[in-house]
Protein backbone atom coordinates (compact mmCIF):
# COMPACT_ATOMS: atom_id res chain seq x y z
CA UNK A 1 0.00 0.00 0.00
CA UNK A 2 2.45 2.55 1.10
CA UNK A 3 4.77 1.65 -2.22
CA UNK A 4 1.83 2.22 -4.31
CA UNK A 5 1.08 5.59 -2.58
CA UNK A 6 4.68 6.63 -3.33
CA UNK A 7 4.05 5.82 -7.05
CA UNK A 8 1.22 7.46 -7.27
CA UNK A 9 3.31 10.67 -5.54
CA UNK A 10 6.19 10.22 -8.22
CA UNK A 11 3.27 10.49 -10.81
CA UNK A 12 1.88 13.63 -9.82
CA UNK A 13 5.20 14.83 -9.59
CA UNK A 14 6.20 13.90 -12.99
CA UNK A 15 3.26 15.47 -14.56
CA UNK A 16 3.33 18.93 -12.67
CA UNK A 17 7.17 18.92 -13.68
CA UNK A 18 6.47 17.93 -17.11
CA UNK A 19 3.44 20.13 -17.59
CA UNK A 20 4.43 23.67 -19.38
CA UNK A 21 5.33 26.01 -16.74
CA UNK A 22 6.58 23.77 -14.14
CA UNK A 23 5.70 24.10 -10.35
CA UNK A 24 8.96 26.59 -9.70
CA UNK A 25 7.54 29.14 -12.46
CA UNK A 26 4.03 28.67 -11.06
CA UNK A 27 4.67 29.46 -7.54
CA UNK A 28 6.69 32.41 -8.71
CA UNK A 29 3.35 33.95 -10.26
CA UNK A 30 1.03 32.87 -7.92
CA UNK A 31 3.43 34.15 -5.27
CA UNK A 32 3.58 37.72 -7.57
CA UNK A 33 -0.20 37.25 -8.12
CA UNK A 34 -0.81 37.12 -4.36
CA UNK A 35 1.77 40.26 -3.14
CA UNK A 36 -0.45 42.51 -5.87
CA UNK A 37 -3.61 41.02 -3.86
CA UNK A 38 -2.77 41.76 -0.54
CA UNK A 39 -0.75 44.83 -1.03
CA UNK A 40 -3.70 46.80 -3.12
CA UNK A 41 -5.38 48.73 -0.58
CA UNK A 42 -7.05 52.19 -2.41
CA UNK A 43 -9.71 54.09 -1.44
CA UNK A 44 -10.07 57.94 -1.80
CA UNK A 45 -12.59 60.70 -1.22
CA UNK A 46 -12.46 64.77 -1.27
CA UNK A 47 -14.76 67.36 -1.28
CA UNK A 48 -14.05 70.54 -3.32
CA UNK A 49 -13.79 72.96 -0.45
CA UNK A 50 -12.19 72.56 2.67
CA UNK A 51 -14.97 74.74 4.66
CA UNK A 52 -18.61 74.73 5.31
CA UNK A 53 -19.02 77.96 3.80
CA UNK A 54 -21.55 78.64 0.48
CA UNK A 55 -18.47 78.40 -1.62
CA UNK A 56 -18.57 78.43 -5.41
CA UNK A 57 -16.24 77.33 -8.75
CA UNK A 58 -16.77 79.32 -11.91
CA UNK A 59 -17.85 80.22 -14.71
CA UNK A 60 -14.10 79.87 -15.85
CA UNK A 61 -12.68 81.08 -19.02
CA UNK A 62 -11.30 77.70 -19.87
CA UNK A 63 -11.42 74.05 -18.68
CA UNK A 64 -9.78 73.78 -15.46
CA UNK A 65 -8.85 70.24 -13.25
CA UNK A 66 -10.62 70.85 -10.15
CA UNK A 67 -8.73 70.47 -6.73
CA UNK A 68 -10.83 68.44 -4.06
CA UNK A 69 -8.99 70.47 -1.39
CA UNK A 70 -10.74 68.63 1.73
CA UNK A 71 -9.60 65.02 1.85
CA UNK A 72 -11.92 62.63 4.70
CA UNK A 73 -9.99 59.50 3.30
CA UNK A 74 -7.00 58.34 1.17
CA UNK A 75 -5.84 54.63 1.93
CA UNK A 76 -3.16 54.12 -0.04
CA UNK A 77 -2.13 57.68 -1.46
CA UNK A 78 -5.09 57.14 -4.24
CA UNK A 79 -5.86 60.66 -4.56
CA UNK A 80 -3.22 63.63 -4.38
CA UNK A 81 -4.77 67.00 -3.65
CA UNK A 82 -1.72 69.30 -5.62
CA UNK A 83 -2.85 67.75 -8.67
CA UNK A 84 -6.41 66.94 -7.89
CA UNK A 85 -6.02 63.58 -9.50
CA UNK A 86 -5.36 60.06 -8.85
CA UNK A 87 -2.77 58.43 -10.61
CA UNK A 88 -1.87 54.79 -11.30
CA UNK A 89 1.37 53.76 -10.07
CA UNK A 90 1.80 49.71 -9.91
CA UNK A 91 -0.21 47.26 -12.11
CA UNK A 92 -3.60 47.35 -13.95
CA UNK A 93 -6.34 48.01 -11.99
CA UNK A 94 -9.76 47.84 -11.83
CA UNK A 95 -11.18 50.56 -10.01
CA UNK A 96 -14.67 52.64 -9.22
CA UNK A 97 -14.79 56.24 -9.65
CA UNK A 98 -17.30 58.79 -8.60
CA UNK A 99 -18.46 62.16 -8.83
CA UNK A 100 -20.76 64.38 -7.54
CA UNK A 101 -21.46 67.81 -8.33
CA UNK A 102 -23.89 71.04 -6.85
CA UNK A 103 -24.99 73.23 -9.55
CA UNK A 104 -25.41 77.16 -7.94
CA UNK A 105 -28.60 79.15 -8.22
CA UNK A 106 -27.68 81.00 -11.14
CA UNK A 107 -24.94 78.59 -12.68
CA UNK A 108 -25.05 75.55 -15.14
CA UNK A 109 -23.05 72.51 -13.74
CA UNK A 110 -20.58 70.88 -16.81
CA UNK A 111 -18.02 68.59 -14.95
CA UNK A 112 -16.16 65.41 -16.82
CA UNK A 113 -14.42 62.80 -15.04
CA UNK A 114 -11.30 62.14 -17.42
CA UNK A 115 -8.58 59.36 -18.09
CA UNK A 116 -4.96 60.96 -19.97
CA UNK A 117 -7.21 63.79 -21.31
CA UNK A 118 -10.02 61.69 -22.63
CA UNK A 119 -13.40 61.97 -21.03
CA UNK A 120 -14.61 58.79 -19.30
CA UNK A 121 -17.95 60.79 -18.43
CA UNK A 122 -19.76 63.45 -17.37
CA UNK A 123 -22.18 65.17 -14.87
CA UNK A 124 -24.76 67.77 -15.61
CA UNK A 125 -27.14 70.07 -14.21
CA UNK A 126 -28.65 73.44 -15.44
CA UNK A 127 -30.05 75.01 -12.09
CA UNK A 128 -32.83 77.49 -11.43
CA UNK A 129 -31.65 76.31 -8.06
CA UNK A 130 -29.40 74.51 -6.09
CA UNK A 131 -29.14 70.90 -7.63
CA UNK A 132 -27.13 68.05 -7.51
CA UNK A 133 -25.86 65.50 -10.57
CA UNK A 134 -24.25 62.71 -10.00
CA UNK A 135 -22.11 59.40 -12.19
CA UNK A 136 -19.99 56.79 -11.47
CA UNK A 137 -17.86 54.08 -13.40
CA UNK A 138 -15.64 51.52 -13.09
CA UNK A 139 -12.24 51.91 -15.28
CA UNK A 140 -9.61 50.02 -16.05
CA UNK A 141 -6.51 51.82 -14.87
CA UNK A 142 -2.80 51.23 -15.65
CA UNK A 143 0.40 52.28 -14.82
CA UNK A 144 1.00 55.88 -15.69
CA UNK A 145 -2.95 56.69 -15.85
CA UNK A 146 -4.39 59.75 -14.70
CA UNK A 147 -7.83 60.34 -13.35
CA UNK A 148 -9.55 63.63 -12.87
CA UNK A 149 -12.28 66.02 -12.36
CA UNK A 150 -12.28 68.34 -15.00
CA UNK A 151 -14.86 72.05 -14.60
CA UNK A 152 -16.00 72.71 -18.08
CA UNK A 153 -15.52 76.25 -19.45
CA UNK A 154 -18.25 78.96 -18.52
CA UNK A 155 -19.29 76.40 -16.05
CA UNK A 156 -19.59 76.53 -12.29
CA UNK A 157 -19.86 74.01 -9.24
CA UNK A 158 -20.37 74.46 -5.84
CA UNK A 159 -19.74 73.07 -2.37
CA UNK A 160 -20.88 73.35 1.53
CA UNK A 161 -19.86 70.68 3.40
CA UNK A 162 -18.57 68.09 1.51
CA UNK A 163 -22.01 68.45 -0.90
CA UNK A 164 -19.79 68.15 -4.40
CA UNK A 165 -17.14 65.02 -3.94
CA UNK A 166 -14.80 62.95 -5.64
CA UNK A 167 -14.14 59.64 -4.62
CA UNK A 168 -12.87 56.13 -5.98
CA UNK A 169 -11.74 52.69 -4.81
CA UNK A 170 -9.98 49.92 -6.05
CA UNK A 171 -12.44 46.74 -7.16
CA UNK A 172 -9.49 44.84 -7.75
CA UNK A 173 -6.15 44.26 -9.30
CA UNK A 174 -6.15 42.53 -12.35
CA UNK A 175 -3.73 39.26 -12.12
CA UNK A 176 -1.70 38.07 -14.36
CA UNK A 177 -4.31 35.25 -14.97
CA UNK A 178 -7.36 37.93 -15.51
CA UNK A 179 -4.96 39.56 -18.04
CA UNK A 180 -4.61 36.49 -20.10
CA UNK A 181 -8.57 36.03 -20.00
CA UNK A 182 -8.96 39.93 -20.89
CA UNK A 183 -6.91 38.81 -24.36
């Protein structure tokens, strides 16, 4: 019994050795797989103004990134404040991004969430009063991306008390094995 067990080991053996990518190369990757896992840890949220004050944005003569100046939460440096963006600095990522936006009394609310200049998407509100719009997506992010709130030209937003945000989170990393499936 215990010599047939032993065979039956040296099998297995055999067959993860001779399989392509033996067991050395696929510990390696599971083991590089795993560090991304537990090492991602981003979640980020601002609001435009750091103040409770009636504070307004705009109209601007020309698109301008807006600067969530209060931050409540930033696990993982996700979101830096000089730049009012979040940037990708490891490995593709999946993440979810959100934005919310008060339109003033007498202003029209044009915002765009955008990726390396491109826009991703939008919010949108033409006010007769104080209103609030409000979109979300998930993106794929990867290394050397650049996420951010961009104030549309002869627009204007407002905030009081954290009422026009920006915020995002990471879903998850995407392996080396969700890569190949992607393809």
């Amino acid at each position: 019994m215990k010599s047939s067990l032993f065979l039956v080991a040296v099998l297995v053996c055999g067959l993860v050795g001779a399989q392509q990518g033996g067991l050395p190369e696929r510990v390696q990757k599971l083991e590089a797989d795993n560090d991304v896992l537990t090492k991602s840890r981003v979640a980020f949220s601002a609001a435009l103004v750091d103040t409770n004050d009636w504070t307004a944005k705009g109209p601007l003569e020309a698109d301008e990134t807006l600067k969530f100046e209060r931050v409540i939460t930033n696990i993982g440096n996700g979101y830096d404040p000089a730049t009012g963006g979040r940037d990708s600095l490891r490995s593709v990522r999946l993440y979810y991004i959100q934005v919310t936006g008060i339109a003033g009394p007498n202003g029209e609310l044009h915002a765009g969430v955008k990726k390396n200049g491109l826009n991703m998407f939008a919010i949108y509100h033409k006010a007769r009063t104080q209103a609030g719009a409000s979109n979300a997506m998930v993106l794929v992010l990867e290394q050397g991306d650049r996420v951010y709130v961009q104030l549309w030209a002869g627009k204007t937003i407002v905030d009081q008390g954290r009422l026009s945000t920006f915020t995002g989170f990471l879903v998850f990393p995407i392996t080396t094995q969700l890569r190949q499936i992607k393809k």
